[in-house]
Protein backbone atom coordinates (compact mmCIF):
# COMPACT_ATOMS: atom_id res chain seq x y z
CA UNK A 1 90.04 65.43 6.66
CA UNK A 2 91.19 62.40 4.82
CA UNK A 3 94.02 63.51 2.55
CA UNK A 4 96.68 62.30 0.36
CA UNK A 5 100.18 63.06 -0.05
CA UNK A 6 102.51 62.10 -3.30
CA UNK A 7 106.14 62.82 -2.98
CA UNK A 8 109.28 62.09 -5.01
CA UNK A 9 112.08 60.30 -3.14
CA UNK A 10 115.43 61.20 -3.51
CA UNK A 11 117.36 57.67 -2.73
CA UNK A 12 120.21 58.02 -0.76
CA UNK A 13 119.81 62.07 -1.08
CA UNK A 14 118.63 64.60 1.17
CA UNK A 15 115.92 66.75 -0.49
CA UNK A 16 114.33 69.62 1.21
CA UNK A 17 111.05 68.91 -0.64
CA UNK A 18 111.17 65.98 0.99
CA UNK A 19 112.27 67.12 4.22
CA UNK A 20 109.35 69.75 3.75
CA UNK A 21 105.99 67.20 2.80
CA UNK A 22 107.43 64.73 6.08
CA UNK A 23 107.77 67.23 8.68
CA UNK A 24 103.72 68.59 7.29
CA UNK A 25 102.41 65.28 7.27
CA UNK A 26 103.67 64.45 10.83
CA UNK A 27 101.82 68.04 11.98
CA UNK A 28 98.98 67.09 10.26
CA UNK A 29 98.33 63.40 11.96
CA UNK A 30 98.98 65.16 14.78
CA UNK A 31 96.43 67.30 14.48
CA UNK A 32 93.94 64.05 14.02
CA UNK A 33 93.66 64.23 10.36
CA UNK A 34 94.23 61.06 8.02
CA UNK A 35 97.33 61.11 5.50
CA UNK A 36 98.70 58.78 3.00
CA UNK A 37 102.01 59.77 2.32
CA UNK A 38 103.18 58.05 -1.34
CA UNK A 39 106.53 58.14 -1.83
CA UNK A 40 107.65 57.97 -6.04
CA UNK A 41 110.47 56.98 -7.74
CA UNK A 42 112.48 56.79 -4.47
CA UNK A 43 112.38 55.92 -1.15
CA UNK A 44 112.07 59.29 1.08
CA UNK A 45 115.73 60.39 2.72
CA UNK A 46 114.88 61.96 5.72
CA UNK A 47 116.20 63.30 9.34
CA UNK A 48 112.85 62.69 10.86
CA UNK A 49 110.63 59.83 11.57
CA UNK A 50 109.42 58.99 8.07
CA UNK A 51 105.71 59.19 7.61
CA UNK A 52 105.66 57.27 4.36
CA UNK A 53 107.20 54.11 6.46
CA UNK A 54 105.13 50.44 5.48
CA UNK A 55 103.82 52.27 2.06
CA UNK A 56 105.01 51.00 -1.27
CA UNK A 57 107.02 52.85 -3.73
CA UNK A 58 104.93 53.62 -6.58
CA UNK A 59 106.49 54.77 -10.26
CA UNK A 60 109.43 52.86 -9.51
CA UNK A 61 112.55 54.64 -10.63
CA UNK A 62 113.53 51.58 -12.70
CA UNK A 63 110.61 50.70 -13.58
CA UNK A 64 109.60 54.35 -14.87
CA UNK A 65 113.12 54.12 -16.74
CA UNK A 66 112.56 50.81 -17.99
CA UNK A 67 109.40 51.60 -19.18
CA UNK A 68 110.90 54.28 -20.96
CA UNK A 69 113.31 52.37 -23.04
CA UNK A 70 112.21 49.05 -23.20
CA UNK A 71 108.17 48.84 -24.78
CA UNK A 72 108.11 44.86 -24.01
CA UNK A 73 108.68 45.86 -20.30
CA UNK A 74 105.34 47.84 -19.89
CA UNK A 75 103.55 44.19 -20.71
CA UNK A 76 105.47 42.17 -17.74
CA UNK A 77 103.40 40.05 -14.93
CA UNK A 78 102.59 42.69 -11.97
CA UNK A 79 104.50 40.61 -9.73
CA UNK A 80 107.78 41.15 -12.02
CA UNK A 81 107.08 45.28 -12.03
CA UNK A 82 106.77 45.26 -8.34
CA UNK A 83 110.04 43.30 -7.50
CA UNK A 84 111.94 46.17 -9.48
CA UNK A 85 110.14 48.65 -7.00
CA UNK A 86 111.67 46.91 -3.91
CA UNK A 87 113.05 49.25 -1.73
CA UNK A 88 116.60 48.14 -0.93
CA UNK A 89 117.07 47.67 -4.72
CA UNK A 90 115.94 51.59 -5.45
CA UNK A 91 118.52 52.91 -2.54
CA UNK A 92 121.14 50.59 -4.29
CA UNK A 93 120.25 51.77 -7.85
CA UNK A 94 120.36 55.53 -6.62
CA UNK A 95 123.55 54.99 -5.05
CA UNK A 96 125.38 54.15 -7.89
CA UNK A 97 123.53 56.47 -10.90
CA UNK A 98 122.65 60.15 -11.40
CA UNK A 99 120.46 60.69 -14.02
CA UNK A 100 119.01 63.13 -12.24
CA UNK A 101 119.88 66.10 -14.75
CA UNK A 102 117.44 67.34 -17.12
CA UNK A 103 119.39 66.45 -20.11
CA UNK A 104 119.38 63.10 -19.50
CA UNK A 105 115.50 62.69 -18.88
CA UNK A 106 113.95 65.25 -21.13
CA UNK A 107 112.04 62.01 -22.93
CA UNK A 108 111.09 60.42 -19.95
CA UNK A 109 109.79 63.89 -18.08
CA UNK A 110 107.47 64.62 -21.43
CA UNK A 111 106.38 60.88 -21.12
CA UNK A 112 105.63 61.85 -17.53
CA UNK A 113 103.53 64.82 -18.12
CA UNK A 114 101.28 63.02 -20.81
CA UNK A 115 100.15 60.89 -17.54
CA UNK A 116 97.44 58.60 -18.77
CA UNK A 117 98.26 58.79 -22.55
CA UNK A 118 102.35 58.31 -21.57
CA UNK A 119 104.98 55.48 -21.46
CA UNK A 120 104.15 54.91 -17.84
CA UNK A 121 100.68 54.82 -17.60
CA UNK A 122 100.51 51.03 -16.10
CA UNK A 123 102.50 52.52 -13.26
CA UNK A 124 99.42 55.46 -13.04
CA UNK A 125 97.16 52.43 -12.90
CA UNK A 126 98.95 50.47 -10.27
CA UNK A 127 98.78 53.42 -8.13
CA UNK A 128 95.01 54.16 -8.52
CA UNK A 129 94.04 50.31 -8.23
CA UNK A 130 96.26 50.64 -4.84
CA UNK A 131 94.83 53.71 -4.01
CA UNK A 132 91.14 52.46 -4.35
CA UNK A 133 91.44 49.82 -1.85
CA UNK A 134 92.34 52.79 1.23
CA UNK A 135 90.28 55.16 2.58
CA UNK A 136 89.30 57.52 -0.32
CA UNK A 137 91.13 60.88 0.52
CA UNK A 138 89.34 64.16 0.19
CA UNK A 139 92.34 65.90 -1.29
CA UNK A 140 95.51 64.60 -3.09
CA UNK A 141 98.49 67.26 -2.71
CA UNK A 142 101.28 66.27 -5.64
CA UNK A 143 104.44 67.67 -3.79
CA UNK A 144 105.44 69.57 -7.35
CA UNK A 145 104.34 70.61 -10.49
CA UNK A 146 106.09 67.52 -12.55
CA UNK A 147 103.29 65.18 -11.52
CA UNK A 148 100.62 66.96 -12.84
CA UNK A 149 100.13 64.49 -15.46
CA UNK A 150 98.63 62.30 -12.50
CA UNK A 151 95.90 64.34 -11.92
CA UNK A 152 92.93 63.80 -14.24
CA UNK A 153 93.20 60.17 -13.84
CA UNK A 154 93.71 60.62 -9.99
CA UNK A 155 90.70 63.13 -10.10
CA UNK A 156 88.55 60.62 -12.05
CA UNK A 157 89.02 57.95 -10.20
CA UNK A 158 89.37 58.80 -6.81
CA UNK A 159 86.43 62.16 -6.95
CA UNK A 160 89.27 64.07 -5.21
CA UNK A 161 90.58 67.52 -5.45
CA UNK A 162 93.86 67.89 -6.58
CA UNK A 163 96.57 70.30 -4.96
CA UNK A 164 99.74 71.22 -6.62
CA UNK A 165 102.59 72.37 -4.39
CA UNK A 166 105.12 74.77 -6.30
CA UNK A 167 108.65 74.41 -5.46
CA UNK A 168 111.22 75.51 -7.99
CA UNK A 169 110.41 73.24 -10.78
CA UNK A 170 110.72 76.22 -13.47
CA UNK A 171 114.93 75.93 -13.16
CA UNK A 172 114.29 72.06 -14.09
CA UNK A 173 112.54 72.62 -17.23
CA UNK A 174 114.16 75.44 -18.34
CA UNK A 175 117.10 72.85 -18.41
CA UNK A 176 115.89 70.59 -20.74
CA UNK A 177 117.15 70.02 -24.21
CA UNK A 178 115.48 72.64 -26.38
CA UNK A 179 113.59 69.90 -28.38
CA UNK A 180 112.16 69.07 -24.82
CA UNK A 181 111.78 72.39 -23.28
CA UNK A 182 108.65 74.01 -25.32
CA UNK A 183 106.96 70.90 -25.16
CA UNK A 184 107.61 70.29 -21.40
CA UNK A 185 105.89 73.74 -20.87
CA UNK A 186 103.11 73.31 -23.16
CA UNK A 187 102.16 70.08 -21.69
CA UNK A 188 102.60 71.50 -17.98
CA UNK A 189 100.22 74.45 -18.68
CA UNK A 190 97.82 72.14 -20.65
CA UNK A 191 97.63 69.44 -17.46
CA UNK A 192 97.25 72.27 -14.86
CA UNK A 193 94.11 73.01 -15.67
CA UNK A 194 93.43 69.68 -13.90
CA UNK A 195 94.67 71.34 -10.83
CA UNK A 196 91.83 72.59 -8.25
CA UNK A 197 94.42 75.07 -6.62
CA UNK A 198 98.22 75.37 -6.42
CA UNK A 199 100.66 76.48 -3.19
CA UNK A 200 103.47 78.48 -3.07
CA UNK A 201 106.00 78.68 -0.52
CA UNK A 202 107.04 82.49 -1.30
CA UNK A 203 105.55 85.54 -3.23
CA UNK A 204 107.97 85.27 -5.33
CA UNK A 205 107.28 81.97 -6.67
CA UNK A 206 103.82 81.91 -6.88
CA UNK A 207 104.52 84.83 -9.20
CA UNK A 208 106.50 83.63 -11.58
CA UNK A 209 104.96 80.55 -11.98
CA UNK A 210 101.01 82.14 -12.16
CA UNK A 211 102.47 84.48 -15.39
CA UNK A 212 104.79 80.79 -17.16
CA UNK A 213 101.59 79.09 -16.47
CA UNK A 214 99.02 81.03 -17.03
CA UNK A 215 97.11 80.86 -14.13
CA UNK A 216 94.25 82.25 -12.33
CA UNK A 217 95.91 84.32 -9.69
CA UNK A 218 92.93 83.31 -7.43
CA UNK A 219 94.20 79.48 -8.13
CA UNK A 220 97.53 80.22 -5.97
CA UNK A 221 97.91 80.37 -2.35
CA UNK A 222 101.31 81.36 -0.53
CA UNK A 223 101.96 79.59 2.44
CA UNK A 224 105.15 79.69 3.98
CA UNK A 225 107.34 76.98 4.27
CA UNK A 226 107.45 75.99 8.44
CA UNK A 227 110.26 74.28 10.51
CA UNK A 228 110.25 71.38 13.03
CA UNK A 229 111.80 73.14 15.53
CA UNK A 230 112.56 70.14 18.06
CA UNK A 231 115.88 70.33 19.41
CA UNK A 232 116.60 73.83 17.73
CA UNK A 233 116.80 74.83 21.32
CA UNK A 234 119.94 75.81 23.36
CA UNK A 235 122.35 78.50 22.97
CA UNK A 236 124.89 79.03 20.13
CA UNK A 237 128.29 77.26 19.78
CA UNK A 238 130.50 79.46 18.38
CA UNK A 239 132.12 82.91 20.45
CA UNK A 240 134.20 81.13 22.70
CA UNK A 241 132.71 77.92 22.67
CA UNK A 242 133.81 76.72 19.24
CA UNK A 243 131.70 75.03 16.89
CA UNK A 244 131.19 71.21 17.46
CA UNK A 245 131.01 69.51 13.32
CA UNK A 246 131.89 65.39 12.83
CA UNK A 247 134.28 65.17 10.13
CA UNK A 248 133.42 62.03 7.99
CA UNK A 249 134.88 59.03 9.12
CA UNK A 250 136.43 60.69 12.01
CA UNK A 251 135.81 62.04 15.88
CA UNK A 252 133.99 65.39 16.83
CA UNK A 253 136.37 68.50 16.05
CA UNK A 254 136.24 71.97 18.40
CA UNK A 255 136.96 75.25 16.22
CA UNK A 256 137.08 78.11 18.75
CA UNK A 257 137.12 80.38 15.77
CA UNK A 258 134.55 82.24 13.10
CA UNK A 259 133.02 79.91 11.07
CA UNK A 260 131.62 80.91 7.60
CA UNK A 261 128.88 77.64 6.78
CA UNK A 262 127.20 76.23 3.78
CA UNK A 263 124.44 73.05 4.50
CA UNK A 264 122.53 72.22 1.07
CA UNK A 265 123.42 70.12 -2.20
CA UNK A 266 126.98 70.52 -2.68
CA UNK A 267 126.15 71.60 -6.11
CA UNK A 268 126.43 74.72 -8.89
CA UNK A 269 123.27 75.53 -8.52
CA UNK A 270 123.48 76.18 -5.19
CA UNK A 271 126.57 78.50 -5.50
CA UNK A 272 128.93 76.40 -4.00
CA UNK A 273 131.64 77.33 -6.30
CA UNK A 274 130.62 81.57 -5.73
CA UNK A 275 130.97 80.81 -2.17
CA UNK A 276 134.16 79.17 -2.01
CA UNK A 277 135.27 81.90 -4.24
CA UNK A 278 134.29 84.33 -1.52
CA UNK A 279 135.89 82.36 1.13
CA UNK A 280 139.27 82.54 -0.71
CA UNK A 281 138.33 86.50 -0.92
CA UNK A 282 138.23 87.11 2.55
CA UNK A 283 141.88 84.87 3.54
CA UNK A 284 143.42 86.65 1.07
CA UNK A 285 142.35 90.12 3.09
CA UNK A 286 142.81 88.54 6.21
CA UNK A 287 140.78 90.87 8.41
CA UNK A 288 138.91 87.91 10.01
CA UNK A 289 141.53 85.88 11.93
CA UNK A 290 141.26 81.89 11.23
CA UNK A 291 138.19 82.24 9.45
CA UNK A 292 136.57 78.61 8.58
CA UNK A 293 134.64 77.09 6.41
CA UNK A 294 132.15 74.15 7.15
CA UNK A 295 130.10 72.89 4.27
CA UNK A 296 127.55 70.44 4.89
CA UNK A 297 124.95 68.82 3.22
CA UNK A 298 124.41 66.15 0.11
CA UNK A 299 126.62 64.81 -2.19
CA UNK A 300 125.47 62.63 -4.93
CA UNK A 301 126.77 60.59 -7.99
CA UNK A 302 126.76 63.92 -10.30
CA UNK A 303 128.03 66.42 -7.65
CA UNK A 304 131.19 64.47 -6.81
CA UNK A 305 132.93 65.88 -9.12
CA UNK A 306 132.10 69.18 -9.15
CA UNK A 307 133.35 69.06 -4.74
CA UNK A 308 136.67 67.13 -5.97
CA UNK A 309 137.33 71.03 -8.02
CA UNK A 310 136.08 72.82 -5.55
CA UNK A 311 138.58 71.23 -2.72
CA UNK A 312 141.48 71.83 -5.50
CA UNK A 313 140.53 75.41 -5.86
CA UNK A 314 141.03 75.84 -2.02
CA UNK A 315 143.76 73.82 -1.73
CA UNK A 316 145.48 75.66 -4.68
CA UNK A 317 144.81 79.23 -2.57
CA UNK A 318 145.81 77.14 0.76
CA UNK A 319 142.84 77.02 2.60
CA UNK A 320 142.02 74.19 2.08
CA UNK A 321 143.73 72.93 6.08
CA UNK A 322 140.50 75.60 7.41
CA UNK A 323 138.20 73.67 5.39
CA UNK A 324 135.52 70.49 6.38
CA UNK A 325 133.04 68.79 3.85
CA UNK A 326 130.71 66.66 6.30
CA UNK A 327 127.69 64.44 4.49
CA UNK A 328 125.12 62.53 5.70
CA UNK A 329 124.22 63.81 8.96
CA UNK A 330 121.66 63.05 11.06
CA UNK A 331 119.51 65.31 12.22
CA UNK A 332 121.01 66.25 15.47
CA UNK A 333 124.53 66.84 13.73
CA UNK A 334 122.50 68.90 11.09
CA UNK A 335 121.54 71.07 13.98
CA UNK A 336 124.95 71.01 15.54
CA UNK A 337 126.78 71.64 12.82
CA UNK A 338 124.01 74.88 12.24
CA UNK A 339 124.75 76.16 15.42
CA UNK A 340 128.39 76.07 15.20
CA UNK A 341 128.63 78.70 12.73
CA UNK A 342 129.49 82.59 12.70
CA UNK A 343 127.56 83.45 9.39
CA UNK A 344 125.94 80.83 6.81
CA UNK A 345 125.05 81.29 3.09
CA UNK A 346 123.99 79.05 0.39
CA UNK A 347 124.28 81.48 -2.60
CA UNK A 348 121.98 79.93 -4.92
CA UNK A 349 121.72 82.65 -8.02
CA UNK A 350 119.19 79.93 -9.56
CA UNK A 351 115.65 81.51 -8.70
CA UNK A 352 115.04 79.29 -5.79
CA UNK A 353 111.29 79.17 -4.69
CA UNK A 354 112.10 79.35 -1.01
CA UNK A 355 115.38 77.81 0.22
CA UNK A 356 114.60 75.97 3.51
CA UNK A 357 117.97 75.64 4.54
CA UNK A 358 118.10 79.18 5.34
CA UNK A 359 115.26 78.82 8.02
CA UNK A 360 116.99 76.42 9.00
CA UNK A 361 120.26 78.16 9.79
CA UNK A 362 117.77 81.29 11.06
CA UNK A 363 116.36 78.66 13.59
CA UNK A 364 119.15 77.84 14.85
CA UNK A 365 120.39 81.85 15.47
CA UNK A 366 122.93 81.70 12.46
CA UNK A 367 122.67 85.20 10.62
CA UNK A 368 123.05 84.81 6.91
CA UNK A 369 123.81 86.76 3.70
CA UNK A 370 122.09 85.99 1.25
CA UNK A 371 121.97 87.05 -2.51
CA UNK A 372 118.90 89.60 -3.76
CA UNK A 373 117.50 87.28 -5.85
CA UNK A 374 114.19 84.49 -5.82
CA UNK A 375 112.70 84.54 -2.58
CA UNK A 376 115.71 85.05 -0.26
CA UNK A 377 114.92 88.77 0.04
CA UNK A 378 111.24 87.90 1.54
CA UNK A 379 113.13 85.18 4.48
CA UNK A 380 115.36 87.94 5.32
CA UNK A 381 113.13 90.88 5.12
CA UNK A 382 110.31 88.62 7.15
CA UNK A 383 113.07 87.49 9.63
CA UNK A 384 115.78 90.63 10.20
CA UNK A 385 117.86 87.86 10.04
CA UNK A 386 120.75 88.63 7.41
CA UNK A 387 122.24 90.56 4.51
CA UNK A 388 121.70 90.77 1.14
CA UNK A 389 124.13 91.31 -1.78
CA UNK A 390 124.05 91.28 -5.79
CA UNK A 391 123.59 88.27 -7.00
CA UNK A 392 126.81 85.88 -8.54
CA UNK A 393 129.39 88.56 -6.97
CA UNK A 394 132.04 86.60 -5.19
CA UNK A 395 133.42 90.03 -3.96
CA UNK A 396 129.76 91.34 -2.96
CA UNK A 397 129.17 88.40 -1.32
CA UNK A 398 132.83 88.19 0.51
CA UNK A 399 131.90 92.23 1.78
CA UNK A 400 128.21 90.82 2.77
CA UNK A 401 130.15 87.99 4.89
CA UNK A 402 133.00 89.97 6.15
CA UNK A 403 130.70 92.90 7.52
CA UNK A 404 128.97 90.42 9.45
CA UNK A 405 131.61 88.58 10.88
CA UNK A 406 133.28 92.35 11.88
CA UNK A 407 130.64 93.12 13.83
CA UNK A 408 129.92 89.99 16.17
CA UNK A 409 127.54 91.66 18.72
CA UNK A 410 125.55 92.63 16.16
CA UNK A 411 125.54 89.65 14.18
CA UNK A 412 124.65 87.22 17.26
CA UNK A 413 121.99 90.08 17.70
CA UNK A 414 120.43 89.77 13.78
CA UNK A 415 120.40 85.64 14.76
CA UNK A 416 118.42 85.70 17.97
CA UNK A 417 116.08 88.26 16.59
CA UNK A 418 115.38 85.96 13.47
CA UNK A 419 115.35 82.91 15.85
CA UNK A 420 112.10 84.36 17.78
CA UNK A 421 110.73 85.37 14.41
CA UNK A 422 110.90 81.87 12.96
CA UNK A 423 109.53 80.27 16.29
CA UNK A 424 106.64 82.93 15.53
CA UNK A 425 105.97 82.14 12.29
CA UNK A 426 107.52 80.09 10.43
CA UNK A 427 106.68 76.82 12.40
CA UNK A 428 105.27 73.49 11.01
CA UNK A 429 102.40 74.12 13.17
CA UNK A 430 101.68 77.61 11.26
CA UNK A 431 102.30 75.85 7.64
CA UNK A 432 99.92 73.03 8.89
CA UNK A 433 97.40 75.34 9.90
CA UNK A 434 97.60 77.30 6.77
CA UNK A 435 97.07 74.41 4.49
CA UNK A 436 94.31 72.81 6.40
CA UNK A 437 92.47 76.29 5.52
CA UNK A 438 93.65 75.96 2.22
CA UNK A 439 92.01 72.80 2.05
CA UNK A 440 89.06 73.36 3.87
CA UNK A 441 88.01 76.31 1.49
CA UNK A 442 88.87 74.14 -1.40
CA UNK A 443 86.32 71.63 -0.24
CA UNK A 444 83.70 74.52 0.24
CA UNK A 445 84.40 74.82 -3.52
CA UNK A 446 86.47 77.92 -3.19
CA UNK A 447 89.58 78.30 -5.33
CA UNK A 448 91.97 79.73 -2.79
CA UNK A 449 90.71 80.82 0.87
């Protein structure tokens, strides 16, 4: 199949979405099919080879912003527009801003979702005239919901059918500015009707988003979210060994002690805050000796402050000496850094459509504890590889921990069981096969397979 992939960058961000449309494309040239991955906005962040390497940057971030603001922009020379979308000038501009939060681009995300008819609609046909001169893809995936408003001019003009990937975009909109928010969801459900079939990564999901949408049930497909599991092999670092982590800026550390982890956004959202509140929980009972706490992951612009408050908390409860923040890691320090730990949670309370980071942690043996809420209760119920607790409970999340880390045998024994689970099934090579189905019934003119 000839196919087409469009997917948001993050600039100098890690973003699992990301992470998630690479590691498929990769599987998918692998498996001799043709893909254009497109990234938007923002270059792609990623810890594997990037498979949208030697393609432009289309919808510019500051061009999309400019455009935006500034009407006299949207009649510049092409030449001008495309300077603006060079990619060492996007990483620098992401670097230093983070308008990222849906009260600051409520304007420019309806604008967005009007496609054609919207502010940016030169950048829509910039895209299609590049798009035109390249093999003409069978099927164009948009890697979320947001970029729907592409899709009846990308259906027009390229005679392609149009896949929607769903992957938490309901917590974005709900976030907008109420003069925003109705319209944002009016628009959405209006423009997904130009959508030949959406994917979920999670029951869950797919759910919630067929009823706020409106959908056809028979228009949504789950398909798990899959791992690259290269390199997830080896045995475990922690129970003697200690757990191997690069502080930033400095030399690799050994902790022969339990460590409690946390890889993702260092953000809210996430639960950073309920899990540091948990942390200080289970010092305070001291039943764990020299418990640690490794958190991992990205920080941008708009988070930094939010980790400063964080560190003060646990330096206030003086913990903060047991504590590392690490950023930026590569790939094999990601994996490292997963495999040094006694128990990992990302308590995200938020309604997350999947939460890769916990397959991750699963691949690499880690058992987890997890809140009941979104889709965490299908990874751990699929897996047998965790806990769950209530949801934004500190304490219920400190017992979840703590019962875990009491009982080590049977802890390591959860984490291998979910690590032969996730080599079973939740692979890129199962996702990858999944969606080619997907696909291939689509072009057989069937809604979902």
């Amino acid at each position: 199949m000839n196919l087409l992939q469009l997917t948001p960058g993050a600039g100098a961000m890690y973003c699992g979405n990301c992470l998630r449309d690479n590691a498929l494309v990769a599987e998918l040239r692998r498996q001799g099919h043709a893909v254009t991955m497109v990234p938007l906005y923002l270059p792609l962040t990623l810890d594997e080879e990037d498979q949208s390497a030697g393609t432009p940057v289309f919808f510019g971030g500051i061009s999309v912003y400019l455009d935006q603001k500034l009407p006299w922009f949207r009649g510049l020379p092409h030449f001008v527009r495309r300077l603006l979308a060079n990619e060492g000038l996007l990483r620098r501009a992401a670097g230093r801003t983070a308008k990222t939060r849906a009260a600051d681009v409520g304007d420019l995300m309806l604008s967005m979702l009007r496609g054609e008819e919207g502010n940016q609609a030169r950048e829509l046909d910039e895209l299609l005239g590049w798009l035109e001169r390249q093999p003409r893809p069978e099927v164009v995936t948009l890697s979320n919901v947001l970029l729907v408003g592409l899709a009846r001019r990308l259906k027009a003009g390229l005679g392609a059918r149009i896949v929607g990937t769903l992957q938490g975009e309901d917590g974005f909109l709900d976030a907008l500015p109420p003069a925003h928010r109705d319209e944002a969801w009016r628009l959405l459900r209006e423009r997904a009707a130009e959508v030949d079939l959406f994917i979920a990564p999670s029951r869950y999901f797919g759910e919630r988003m067929t009823r706020r949408l409106g959908l056809d049930s028979a228009r949504v497909r789950v398909i798990p979210n899959g791992l690259n599991l290269e390199g997830y092999d080896g045995p475990r670092l922690t129970g003697g060994g200690g757990a191997l982590v690069r502080e930033s800026g400095s030399a690799v550390t050994r902790h022969p002690a339990p460590v409690l982890g946390y890889f993702g956004r260092m953000c809210r959202e996430k639960g950073l805050d309920t899990l540091v509140d948990a942390f200080i929980e289970l010092k305070r009972r001291d039943r764990v000796p020299r418990l640690k706490l490794h958190v991992g992951g990205g920080c941008g612009p708009g988070d930094e402050p939010f980790v400063k408050e964080q560190r003060k908390r646990l330096a206030a409860a003086g913990c903060i000496g047991e504590t590392q923040f690490v950023t930026n890691l590569s790939r094999a320090e990601k994996i490292a850094f997963l495999r040094g730990l006694s128990v990992f949670s990302v308590p995200a309370d938020c309604g997350e459509a999947f939460g890769l980071y916990v397959l991750e942690a699963l691949a690499a043996g880690v058992p987890v504890a997890q809140p009941r809420v979104a889709a965490f209760p299908e990874i751990v119920e699929a897996t047998g590889g965790g806990v769950l607790c209530a949801p934004g409970s500190p304490l219920a999340l400190a017992d979840a921990i703590e019962g875990l880390l009491l009982d080590p045998q049977q802890a390591r024994a959860m984490g291998e069981h979910a690590r032969r689970v996730v080599r079973e099934r939740f692979t890129v090579e199962a996702m990858a096969d999944e969606v080619v189905r997907a696909y291939a019934g689509l072009l057989r003119g069937k809604a979902a397979g």
